[in-house]
C-alpha atoms as a PDB file:
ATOM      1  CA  UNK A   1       0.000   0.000   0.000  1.00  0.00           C
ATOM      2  CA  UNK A   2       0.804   3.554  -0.672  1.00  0.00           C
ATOM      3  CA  UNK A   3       2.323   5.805   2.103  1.00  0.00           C
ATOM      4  CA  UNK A   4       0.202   8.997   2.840  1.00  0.00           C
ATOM      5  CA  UNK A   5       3.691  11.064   1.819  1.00  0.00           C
ATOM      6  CA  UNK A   6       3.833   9.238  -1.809  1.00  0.00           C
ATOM      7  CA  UNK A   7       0.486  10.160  -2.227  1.00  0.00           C
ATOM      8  CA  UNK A   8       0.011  13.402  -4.570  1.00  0.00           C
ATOM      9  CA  UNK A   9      -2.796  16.018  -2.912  1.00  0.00           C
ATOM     10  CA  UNK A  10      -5.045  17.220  -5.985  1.00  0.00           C
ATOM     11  CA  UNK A  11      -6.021  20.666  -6.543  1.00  0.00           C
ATOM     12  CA  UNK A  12      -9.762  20.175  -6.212  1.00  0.00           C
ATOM     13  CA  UNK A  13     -11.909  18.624  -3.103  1.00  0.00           C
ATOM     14  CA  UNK A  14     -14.271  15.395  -3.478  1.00  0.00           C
ATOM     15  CA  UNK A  15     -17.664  15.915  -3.411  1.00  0.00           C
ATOM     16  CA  UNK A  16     -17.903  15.932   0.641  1.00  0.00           C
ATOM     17  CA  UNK A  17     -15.085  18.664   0.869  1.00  0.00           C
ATOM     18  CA  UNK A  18     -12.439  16.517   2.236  1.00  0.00           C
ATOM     19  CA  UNK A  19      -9.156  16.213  -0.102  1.00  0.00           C
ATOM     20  CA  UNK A  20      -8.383  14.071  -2.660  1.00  0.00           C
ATOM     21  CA  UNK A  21      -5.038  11.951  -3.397  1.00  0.00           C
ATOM     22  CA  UNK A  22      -3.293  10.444  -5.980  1.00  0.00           C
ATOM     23  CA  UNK A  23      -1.599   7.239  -6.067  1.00  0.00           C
ATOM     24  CA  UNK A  24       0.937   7.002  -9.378  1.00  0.00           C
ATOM     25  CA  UNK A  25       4.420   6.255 -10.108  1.00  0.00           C
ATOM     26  CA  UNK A  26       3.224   7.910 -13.795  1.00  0.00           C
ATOM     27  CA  UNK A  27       3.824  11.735 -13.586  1.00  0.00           C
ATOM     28  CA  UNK A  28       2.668  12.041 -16.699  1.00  0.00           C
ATOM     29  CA  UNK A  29      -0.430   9.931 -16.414  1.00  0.00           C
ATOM     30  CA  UNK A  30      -4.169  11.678 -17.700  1.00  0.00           C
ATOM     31  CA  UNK A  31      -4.503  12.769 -14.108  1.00  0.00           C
ATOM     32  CA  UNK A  32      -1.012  13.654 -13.125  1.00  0.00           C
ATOM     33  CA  UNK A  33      -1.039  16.005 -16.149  1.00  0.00           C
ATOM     34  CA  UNK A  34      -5.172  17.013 -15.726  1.00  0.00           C
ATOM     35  CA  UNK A  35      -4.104  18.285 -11.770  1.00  0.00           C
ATOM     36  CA  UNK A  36      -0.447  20.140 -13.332  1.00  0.00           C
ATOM     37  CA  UNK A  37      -2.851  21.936 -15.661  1.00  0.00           C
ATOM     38  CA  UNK A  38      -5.540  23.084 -13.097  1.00  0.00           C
ATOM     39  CA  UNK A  39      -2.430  24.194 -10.441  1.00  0.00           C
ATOM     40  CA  UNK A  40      -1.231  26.474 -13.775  1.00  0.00           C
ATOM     41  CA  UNK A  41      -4.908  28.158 -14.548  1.00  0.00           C
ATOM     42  CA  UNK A  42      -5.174  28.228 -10.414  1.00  0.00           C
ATOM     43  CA  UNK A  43      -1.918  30.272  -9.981  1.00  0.00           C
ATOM     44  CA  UNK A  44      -2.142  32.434 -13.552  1.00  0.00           C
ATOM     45  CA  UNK A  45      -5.786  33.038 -12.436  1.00  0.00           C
ATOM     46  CA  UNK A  46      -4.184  34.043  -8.222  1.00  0.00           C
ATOM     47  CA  UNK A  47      -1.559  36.250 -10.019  1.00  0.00           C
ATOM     48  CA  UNK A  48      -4.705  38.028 -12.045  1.00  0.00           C
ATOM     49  CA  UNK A  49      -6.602  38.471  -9.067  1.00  0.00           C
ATOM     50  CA  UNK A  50      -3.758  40.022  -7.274  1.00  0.00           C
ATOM     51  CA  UNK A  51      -3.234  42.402  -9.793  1.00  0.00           C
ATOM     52  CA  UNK A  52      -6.653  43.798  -9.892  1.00  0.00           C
ATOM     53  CA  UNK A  53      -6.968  43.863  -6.269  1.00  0.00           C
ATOM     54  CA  UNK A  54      -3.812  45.774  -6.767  1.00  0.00           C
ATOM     55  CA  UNK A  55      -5.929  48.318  -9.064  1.00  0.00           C
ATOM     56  CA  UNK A  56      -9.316  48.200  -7.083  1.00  0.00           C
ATOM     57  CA  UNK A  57      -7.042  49.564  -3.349  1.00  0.00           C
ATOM     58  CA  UNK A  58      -5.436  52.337  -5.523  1.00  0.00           C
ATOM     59  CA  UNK A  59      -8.572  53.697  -6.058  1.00  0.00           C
ATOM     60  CA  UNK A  60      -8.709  56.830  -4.794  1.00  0.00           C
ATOM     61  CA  UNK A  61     -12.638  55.838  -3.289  1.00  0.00           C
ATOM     62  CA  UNK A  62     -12.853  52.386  -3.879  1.00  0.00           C
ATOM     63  CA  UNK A  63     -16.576  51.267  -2.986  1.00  0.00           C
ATOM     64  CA  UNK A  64     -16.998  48.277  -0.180  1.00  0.00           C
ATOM     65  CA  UNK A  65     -18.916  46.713  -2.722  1.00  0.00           C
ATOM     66  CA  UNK A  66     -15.780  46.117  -4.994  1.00  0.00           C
ATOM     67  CA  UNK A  67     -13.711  46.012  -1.429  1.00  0.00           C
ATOM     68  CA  UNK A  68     -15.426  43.222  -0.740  1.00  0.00           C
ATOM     69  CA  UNK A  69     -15.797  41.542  -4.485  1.00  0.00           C
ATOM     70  CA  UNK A  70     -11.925  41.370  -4.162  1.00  0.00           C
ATOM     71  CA  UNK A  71     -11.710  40.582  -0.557  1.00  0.00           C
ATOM     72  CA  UNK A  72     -13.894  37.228  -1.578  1.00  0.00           C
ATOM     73  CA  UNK A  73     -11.584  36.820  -4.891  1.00  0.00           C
ATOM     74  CA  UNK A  74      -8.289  37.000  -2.890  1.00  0.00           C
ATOM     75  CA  UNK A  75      -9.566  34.495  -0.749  1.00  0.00           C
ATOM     76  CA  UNK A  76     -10.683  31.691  -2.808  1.00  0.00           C
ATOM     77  CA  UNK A  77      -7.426  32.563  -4.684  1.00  0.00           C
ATOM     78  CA  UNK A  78      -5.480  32.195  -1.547  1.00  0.00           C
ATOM     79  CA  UNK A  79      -6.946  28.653  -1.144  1.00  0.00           C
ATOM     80  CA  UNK A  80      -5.840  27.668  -3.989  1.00  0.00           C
ATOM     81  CA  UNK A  81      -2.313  28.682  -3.971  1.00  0.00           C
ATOM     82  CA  UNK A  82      -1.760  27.303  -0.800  1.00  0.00           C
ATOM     83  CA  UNK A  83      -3.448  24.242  -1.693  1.00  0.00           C
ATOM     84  CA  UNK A  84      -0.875  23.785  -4.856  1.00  0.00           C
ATOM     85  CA  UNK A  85       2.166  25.204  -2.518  1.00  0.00           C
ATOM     86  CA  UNK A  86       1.038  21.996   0.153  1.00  0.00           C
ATOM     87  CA  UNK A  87       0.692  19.725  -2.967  1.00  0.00           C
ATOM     88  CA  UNK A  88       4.319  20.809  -4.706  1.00  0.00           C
ATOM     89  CA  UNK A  89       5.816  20.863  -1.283  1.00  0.00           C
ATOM     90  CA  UNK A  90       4.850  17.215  -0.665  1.00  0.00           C
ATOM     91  CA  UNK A  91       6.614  16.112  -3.675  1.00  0.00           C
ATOM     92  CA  UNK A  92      10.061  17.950  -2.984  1.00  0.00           C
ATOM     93  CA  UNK A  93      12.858  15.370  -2.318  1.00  0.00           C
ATOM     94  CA  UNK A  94      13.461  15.570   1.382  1.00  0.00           C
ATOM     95  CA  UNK A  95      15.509  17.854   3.074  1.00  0.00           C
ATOM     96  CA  UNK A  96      19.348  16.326   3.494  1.00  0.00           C
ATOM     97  CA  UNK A  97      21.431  17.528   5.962  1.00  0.00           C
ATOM     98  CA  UNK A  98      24.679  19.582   4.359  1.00  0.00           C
ATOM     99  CA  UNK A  99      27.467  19.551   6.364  1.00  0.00           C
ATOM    100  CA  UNK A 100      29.613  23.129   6.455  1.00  0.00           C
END
């Protein structure tokens, strides 16, 4: 059986929330390459977000209806970064010791 480290946390939830996982020794298997896509459009579509959030607080008198429109779009972007940083930083070769 698979260890819970070898397995690869997806970028979207099942349909009860909780995460899902990936069990392959194929990185480039339908899925593999289906979740690398959606962590791409996730993090082109954070770095989007960020930049209109960006334009939105330099308003001079930015309304709290747009305040809040990007508040709720920086958010849900947020989750999904971090999501994709947990995923990536699951896969990085562990950590070894260097000796100085």
């Amino acid at each position: 059986m698979t260890s819970h480290d070898e397995l690869r946390l997806l970028p979207w939830a099942g349909p009860d929330g909780k995460p899902c996982f990936l069990s392959t020794d194929d990185n480039e298997s339908h899925l593999s390459n289906l979740a690398d896509a959606l962590e791409a459009t996730y993090l082109n579509l954070a770095a989007e977000i960020l930049n209109h959030a960006t334009e939105v607080l330099n308003l001079p008198e930015a309304d709290s209806e747009d305040l809040r429109a990007v508040s709720i779009n920086l958010t849900e972007a947020l989750c999904h970064a971090l999501r994709v940083a947990e995923s990536r930083g699951r896969r990085l070769p562990q950590a070894r010791s260097i000796n100085v």
